[in-house]
PDB file of N, CA and C in Angstrom:
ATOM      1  N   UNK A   1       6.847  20.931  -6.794  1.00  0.00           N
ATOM      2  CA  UNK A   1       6.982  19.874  -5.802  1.00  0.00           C
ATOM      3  C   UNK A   1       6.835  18.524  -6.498  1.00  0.00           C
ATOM      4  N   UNK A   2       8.169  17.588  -6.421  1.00  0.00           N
ATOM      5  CA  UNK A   2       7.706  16.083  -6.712  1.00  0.00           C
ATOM      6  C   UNK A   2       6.252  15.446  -6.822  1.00  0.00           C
ATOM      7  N   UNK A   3       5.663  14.137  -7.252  1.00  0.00           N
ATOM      8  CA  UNK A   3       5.143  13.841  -6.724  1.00  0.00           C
ATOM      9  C   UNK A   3       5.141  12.967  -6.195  1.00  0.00           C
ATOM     10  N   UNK A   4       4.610  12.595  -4.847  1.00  0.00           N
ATOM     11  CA  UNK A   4       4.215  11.609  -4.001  1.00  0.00           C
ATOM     12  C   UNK A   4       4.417  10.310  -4.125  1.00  0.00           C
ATOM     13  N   UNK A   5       5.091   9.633  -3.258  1.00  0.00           N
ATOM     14  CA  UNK A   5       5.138   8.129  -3.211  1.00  0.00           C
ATOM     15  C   UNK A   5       3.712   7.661  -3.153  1.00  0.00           C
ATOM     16  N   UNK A   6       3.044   6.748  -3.888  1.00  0.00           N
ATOM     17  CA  UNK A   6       2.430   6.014  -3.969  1.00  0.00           C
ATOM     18  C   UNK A   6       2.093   5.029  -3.108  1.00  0.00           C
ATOM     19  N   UNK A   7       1.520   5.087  -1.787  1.00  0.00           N
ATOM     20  CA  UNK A   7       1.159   3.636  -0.946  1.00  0.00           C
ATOM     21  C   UNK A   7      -0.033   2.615  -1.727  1.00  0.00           C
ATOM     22  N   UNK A   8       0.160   1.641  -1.894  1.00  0.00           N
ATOM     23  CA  UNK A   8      -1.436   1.275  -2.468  1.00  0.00           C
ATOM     24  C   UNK A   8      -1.741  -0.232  -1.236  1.00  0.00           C
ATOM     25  N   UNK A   9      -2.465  -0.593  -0.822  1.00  0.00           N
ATOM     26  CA  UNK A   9      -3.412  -1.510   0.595  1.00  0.00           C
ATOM     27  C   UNK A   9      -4.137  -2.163  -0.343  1.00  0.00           C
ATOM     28  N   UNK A  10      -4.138  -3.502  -0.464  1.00  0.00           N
ATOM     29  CA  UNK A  10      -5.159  -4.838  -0.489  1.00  0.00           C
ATOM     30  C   UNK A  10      -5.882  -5.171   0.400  1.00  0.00           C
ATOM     31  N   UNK A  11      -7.024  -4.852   1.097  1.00  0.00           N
ATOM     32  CA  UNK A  11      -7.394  -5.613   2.297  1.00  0.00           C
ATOM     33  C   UNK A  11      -8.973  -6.206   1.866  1.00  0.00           C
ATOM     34  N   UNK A  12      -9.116  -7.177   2.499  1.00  0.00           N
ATOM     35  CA  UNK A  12     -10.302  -7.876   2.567  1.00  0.00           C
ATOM     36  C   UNK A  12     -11.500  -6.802   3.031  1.00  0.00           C
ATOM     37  N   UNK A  13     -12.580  -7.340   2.684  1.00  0.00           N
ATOM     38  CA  UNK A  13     -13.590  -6.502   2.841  1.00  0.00           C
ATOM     39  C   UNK A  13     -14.750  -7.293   4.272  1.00  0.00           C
ATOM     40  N   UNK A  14     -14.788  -7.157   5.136  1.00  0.00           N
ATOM     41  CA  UNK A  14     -14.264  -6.007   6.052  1.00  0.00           C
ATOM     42  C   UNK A  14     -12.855  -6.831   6.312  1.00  0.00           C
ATOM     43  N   UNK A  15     -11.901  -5.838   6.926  1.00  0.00           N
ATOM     44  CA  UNK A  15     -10.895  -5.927   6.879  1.00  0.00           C
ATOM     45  C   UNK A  15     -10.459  -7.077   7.931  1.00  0.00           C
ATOM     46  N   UNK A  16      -9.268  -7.487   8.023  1.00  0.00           N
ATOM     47  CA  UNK A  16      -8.885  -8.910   8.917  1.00  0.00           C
ATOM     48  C   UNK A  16      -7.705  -8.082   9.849  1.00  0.00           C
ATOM     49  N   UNK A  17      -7.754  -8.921  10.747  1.00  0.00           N
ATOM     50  CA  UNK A  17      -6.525  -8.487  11.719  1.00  0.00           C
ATOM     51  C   UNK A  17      -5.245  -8.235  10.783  1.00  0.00           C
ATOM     52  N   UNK A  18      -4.916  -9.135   9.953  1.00  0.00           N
ATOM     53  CA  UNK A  18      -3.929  -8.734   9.295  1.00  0.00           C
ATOM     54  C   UNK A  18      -3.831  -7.583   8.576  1.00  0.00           C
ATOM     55  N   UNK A  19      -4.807  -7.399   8.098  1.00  0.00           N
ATOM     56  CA  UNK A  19      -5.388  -6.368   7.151  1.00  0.00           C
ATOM     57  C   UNK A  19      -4.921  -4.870   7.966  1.00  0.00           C
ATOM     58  N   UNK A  20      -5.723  -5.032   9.000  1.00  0.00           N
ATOM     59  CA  UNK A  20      -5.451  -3.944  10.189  1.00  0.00           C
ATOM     60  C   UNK A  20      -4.059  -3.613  10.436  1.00  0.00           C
ATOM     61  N   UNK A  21      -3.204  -4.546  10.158  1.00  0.00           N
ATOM     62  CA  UNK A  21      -1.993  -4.075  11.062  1.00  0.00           C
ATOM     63  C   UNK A  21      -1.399  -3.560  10.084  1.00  0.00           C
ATOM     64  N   UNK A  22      -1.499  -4.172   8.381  1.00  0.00           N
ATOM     65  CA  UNK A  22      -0.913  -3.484   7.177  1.00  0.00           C
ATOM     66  C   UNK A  22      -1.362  -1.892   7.184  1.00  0.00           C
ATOM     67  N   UNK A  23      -2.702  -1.457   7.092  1.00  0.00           N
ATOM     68  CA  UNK A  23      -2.933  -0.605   7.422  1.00  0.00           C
ATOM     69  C   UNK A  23      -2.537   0.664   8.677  1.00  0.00           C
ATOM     70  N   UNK A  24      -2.093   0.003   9.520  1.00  0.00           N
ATOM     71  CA  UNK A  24      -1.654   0.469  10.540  1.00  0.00           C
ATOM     72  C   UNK A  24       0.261   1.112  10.253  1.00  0.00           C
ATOM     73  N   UNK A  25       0.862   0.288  10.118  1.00  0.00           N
ATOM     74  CA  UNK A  25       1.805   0.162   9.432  1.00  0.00           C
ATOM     75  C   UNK A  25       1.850   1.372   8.281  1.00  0.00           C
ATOM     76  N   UNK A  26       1.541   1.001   7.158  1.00  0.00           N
ATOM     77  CA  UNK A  26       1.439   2.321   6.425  1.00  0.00           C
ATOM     78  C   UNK A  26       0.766   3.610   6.755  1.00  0.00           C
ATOM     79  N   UNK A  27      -0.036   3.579   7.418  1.00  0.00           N
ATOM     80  CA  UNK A  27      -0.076   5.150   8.145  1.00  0.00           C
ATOM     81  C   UNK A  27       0.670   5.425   8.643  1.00  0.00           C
ATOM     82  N   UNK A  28       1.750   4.642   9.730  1.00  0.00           N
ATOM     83  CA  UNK A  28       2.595   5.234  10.137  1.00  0.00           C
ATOM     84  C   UNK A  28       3.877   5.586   9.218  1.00  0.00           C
ATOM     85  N   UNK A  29       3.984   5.136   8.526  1.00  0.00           N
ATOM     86  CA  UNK A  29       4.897   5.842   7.123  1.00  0.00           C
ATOM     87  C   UNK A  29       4.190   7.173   6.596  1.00  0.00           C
ATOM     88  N   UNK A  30       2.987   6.924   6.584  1.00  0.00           N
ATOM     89  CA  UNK A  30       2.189   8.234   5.782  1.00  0.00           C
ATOM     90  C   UNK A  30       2.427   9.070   6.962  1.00  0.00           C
ATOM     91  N   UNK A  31       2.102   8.988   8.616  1.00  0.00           N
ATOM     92  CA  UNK A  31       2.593  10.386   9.661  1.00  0.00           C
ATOM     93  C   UNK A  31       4.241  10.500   9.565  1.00  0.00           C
ATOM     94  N   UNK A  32       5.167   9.837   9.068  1.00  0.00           N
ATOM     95  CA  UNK A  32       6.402   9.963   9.479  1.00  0.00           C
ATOM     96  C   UNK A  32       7.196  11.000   8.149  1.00  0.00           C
ATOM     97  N   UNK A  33       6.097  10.493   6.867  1.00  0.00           N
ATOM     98  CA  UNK A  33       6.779  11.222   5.777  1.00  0.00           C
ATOM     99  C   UNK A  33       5.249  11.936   5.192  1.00  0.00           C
ATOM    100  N   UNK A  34       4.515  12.926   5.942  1.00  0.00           N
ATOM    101  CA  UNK A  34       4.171  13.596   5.345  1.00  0.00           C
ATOM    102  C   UNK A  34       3.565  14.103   3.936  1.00  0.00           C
ATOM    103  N   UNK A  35       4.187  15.047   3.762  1.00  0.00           N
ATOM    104  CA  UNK A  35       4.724  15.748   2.696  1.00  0.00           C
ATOM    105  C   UNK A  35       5.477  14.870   1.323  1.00  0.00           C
ATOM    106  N   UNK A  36       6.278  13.326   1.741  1.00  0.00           N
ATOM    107  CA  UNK A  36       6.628  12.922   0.480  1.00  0.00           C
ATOM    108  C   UNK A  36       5.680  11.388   0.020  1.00  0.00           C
ATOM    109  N   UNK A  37       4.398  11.069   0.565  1.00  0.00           N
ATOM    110  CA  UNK A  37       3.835   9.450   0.649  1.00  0.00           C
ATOM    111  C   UNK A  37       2.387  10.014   0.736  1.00  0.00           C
ATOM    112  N   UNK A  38       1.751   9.135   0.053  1.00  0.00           N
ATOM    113  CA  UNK A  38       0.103   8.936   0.314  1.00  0.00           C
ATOM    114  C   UNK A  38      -0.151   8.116   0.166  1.00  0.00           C
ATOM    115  N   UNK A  39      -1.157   7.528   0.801  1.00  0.00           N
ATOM    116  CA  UNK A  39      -2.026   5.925   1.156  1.00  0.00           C
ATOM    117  C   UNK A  39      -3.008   5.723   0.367  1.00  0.00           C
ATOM    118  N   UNK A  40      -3.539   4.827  -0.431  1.00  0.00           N
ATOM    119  CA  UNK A  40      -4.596   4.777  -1.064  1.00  0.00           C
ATOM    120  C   UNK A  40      -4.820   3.064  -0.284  1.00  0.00           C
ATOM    121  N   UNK A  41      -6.561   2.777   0.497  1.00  0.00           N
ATOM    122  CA  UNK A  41      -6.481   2.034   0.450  1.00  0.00           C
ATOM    123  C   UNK A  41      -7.626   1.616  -0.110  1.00  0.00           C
ATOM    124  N   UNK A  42      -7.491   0.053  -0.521  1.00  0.00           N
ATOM    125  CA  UNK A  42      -8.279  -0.466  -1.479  1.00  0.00           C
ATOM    126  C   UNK A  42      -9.283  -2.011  -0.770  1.00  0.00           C
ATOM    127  N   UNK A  43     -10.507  -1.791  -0.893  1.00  0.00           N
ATOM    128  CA  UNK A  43     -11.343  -3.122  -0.500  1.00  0.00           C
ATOM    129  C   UNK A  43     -11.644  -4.038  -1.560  1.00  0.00           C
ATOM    130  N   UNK A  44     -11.208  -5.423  -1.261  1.00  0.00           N
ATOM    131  CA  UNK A  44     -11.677  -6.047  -2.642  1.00  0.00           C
ATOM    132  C   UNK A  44     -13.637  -6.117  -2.795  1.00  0.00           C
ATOM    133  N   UNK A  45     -13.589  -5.826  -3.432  1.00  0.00           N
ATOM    134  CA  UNK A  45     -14.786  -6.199  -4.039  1.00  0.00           C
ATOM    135  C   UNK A  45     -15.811  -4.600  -3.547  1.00  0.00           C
ATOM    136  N   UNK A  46     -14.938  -3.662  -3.245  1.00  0.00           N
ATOM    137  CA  UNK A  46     -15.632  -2.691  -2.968  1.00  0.00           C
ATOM    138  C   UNK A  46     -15.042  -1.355  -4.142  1.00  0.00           C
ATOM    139  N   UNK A  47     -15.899  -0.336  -4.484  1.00  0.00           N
ATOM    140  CA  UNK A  47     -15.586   0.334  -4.971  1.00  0.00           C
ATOM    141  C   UNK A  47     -13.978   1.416  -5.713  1.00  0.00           C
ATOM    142  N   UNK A  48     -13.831   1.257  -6.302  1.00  0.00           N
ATOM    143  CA  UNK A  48     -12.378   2.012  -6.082  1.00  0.00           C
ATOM    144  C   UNK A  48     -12.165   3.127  -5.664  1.00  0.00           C
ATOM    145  N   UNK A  49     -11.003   3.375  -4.783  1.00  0.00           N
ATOM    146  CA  UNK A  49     -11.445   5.335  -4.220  1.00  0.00           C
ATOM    147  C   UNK A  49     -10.514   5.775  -5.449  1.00  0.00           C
ATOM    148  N   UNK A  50      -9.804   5.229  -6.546  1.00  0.00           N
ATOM    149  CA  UNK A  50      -8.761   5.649  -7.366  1.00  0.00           C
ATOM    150  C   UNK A  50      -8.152   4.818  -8.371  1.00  0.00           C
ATOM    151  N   UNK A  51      -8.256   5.394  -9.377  1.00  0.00           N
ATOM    152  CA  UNK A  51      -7.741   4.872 -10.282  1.00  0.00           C
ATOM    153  C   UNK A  51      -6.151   3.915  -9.880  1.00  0.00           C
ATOM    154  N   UNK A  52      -6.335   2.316  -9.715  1.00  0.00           N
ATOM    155  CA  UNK A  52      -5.281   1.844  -9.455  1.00  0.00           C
ATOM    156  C   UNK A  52      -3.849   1.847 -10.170  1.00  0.00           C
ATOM    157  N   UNK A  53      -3.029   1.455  -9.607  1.00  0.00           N
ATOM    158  CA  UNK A  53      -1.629   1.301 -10.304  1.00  0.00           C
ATOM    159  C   UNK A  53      -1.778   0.047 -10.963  1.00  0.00           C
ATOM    160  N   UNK A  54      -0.666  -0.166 -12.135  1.00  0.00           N
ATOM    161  CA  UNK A  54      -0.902  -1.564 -13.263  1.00  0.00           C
ATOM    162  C   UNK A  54      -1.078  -2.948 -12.481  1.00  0.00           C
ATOM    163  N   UNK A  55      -0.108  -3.189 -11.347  1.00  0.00           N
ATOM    164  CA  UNK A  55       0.141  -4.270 -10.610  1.00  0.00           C
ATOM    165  C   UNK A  55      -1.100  -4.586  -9.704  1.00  0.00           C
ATOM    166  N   UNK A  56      -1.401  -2.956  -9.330  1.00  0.00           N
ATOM    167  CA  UNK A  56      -2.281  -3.428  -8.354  1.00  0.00           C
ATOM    168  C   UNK A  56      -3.694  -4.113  -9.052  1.00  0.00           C
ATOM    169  N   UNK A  57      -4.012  -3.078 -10.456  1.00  0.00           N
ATOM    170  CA  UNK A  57      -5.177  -3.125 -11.192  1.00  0.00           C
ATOM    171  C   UNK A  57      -5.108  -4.783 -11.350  1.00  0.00           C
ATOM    172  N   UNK A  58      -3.706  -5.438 -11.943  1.00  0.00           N
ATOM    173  CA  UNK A  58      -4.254  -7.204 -12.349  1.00  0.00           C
ATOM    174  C   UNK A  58      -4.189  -8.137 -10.979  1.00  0.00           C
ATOM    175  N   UNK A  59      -4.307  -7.439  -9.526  1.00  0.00           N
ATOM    176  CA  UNK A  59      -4.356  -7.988  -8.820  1.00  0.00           C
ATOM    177  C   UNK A  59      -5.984  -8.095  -8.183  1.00  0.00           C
ATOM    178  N   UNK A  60      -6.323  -7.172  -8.708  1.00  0.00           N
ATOM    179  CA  UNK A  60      -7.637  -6.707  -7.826  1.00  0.00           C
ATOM    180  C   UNK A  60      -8.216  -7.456  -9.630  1.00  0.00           C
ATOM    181  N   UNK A  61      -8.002  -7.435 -10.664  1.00  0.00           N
ATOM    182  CA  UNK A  61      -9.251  -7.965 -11.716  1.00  0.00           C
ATOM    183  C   UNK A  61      -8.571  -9.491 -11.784  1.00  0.00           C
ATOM    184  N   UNK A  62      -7.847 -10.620 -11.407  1.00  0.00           N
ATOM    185  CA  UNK A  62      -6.866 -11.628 -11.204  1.00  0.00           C
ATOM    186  C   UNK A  62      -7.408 -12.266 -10.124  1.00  0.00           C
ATOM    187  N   UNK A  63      -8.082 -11.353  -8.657  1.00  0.00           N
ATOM    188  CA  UNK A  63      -7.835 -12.101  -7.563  1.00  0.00           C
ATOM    189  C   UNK A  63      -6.084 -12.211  -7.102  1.00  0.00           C
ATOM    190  N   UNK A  64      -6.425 -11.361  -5.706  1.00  0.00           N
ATOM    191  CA  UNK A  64      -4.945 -11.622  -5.277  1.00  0.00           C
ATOM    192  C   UNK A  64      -4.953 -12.349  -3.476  1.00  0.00           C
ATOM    193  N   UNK A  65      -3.925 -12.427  -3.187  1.00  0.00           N
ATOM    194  CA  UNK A  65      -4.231 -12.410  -1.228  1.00  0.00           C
ATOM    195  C   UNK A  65      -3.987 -11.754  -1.065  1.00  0.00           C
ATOM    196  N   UNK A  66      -4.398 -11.206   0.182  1.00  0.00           N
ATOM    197  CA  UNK A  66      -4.943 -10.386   0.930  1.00  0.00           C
ATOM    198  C   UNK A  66      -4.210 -10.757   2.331  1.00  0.00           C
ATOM    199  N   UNK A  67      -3.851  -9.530   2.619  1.00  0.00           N
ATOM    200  CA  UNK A  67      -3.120  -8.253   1.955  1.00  0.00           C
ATOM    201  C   UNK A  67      -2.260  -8.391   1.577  1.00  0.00           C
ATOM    202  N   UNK A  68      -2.026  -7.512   0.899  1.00  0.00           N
ATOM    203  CA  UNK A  68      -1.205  -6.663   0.036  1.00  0.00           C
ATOM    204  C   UNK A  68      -0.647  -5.198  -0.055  1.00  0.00           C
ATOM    205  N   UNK A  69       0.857  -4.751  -0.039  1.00  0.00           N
ATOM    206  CA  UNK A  69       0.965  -3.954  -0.212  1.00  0.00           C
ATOM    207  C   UNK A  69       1.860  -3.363  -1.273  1.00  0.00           C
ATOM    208  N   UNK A  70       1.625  -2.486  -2.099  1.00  0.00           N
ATOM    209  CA  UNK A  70       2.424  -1.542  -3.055  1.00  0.00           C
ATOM    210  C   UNK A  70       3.438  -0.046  -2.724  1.00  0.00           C
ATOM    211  N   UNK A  71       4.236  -0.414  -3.288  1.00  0.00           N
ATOM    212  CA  UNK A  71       4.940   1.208  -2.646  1.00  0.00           C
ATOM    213  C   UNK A  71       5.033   1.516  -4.196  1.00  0.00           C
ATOM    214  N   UNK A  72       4.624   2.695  -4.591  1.00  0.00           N
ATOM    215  CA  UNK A  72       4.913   3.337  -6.080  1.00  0.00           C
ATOM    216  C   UNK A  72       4.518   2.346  -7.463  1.00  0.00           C
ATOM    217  N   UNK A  73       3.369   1.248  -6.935  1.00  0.00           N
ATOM    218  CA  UNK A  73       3.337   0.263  -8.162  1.00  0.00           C
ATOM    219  C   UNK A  73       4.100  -0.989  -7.852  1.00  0.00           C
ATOM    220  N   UNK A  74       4.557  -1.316  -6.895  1.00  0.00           N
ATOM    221  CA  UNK A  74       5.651  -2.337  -6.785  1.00  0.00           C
ATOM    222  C   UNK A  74       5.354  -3.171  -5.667  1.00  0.00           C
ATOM    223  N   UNK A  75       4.758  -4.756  -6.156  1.00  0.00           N
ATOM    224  CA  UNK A  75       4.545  -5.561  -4.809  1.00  0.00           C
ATOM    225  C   UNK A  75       5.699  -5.438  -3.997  1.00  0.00           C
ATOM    226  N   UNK A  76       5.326  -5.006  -2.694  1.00  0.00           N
ATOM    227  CA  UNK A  76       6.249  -5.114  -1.192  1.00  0.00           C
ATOM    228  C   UNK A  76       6.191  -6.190  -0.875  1.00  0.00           C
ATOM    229  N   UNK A  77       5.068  -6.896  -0.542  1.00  0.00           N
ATOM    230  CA  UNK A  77       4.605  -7.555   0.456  1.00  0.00           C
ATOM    231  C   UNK A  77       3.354  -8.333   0.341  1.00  0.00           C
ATOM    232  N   UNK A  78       2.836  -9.905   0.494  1.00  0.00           N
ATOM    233  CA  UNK A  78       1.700 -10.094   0.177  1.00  0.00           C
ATOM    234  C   UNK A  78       1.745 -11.276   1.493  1.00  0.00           C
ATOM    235  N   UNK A  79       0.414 -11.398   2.102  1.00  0.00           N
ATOM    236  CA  UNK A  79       0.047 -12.198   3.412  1.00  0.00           C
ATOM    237  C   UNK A  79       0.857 -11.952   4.502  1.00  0.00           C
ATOM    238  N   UNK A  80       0.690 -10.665   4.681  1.00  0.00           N
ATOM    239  CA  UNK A  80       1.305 -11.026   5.488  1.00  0.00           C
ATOM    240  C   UNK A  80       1.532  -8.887   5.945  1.00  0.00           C
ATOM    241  N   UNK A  81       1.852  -8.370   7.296  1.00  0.00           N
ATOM    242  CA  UNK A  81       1.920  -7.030   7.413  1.00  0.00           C
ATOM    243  C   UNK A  81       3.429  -6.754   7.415  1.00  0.00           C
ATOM    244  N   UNK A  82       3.622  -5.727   6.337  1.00  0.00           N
ATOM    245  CA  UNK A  82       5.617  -5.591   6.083  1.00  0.00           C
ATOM    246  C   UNK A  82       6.033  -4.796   7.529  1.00  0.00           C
ATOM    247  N   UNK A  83       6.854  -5.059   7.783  1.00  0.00           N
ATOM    248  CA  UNK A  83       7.381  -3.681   8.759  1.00  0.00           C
ATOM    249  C   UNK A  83       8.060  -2.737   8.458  1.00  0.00           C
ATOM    250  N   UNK A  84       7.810  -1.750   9.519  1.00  0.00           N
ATOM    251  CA  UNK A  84       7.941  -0.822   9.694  1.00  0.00           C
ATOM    252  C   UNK A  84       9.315  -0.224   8.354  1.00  0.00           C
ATOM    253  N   UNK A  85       9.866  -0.783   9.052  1.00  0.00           N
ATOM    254  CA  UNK A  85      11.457  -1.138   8.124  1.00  0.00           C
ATOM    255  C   UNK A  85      11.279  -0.994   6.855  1.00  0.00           C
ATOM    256  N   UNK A  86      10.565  -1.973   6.341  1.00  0.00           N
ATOM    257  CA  UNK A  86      10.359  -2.834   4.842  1.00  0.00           C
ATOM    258  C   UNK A  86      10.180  -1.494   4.408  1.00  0.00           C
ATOM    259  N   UNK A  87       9.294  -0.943   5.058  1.00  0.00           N
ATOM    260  CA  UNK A  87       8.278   0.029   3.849  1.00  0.00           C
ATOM    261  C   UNK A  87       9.345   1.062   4.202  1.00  0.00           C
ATOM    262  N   UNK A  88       9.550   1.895   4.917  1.00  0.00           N
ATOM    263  CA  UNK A  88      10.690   3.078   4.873  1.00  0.00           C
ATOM    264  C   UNK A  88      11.743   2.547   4.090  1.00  0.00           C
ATOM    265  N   UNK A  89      12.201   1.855   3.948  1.00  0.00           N
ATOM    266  CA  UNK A  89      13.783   1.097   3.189  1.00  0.00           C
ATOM    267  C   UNK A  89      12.990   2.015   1.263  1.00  0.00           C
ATOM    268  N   UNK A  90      11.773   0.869   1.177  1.00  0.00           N
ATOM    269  CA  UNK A  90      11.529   1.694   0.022  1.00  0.00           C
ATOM    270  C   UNK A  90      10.993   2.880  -0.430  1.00  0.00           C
ATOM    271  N   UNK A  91      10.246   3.291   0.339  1.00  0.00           N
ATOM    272  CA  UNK A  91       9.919   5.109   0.168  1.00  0.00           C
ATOM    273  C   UNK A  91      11.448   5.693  -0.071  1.00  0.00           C
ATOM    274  N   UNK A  92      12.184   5.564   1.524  1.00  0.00           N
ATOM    275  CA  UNK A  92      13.497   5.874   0.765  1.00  0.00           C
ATOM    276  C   UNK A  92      14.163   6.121  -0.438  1.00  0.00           C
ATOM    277  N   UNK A  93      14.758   5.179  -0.700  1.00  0.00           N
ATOM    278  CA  UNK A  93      14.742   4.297  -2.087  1.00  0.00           C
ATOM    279  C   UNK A  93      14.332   5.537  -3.089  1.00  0.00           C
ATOM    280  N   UNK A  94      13.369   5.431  -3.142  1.00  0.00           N
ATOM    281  CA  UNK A  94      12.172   6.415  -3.819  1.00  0.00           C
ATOM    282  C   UNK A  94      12.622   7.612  -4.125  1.00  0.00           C
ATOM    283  N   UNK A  95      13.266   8.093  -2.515  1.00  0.00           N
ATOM    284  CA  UNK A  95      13.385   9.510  -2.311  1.00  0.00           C
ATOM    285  C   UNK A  95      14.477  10.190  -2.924  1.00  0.00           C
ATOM    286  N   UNK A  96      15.391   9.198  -2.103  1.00  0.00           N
ATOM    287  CA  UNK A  96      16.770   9.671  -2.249  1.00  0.00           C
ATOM    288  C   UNK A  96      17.118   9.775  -4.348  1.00  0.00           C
ATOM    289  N   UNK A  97      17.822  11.043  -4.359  1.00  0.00           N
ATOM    290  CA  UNK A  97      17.647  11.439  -5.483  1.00  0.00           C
ATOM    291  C   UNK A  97      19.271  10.370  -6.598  1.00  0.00           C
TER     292      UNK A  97
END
């Protein structure tokens, strides 16, 4: 089996409305694709649950805004929550062989 699209989440610690809806947002990519996406999300200044991706790693040791999101290593999106759209366009992307 492949592996997994990569989600990676910037959010403020505790998280902001914006924060929330990014989050929100990529779960619903993570219920829609299962089997091909996983979410990692990340608090600044809080512990890591995972070894980050390169972009994300000089964003989080750099200081970045908040939020932020990554699909596979690759800024999507920053200040702001991508839609729905944004993020399926690139998982896609991803998928399609």
């Amino acid at each position: 089996m492949p592996e997994k699209v990569k989600l990676e989440v910037l959010v403020a610690q505790p998280p902001t409305s914006r924060c929330r809806a990014v989050i929100a947002v990529m779960e619903e990519v993570v219920r829609r694709y299962p089997d091909q996406v996983r979410l990692v999300v990340f608090e600044e200044g809080a512990p890591w649950p995972e070894q980050p991706t390169p972009a994300l790693m000089y964003a989080l040791l750099k200081g970045s805004i908040v939020p932020a999101c990554y699909v596979d290593g690759k800024l999507l999106v920053g200040a702001r929550a991508p839609t729905l759209d944004e993020v399926e366009q690139a998982v896609a992307a991803l998928l399609t062989p």
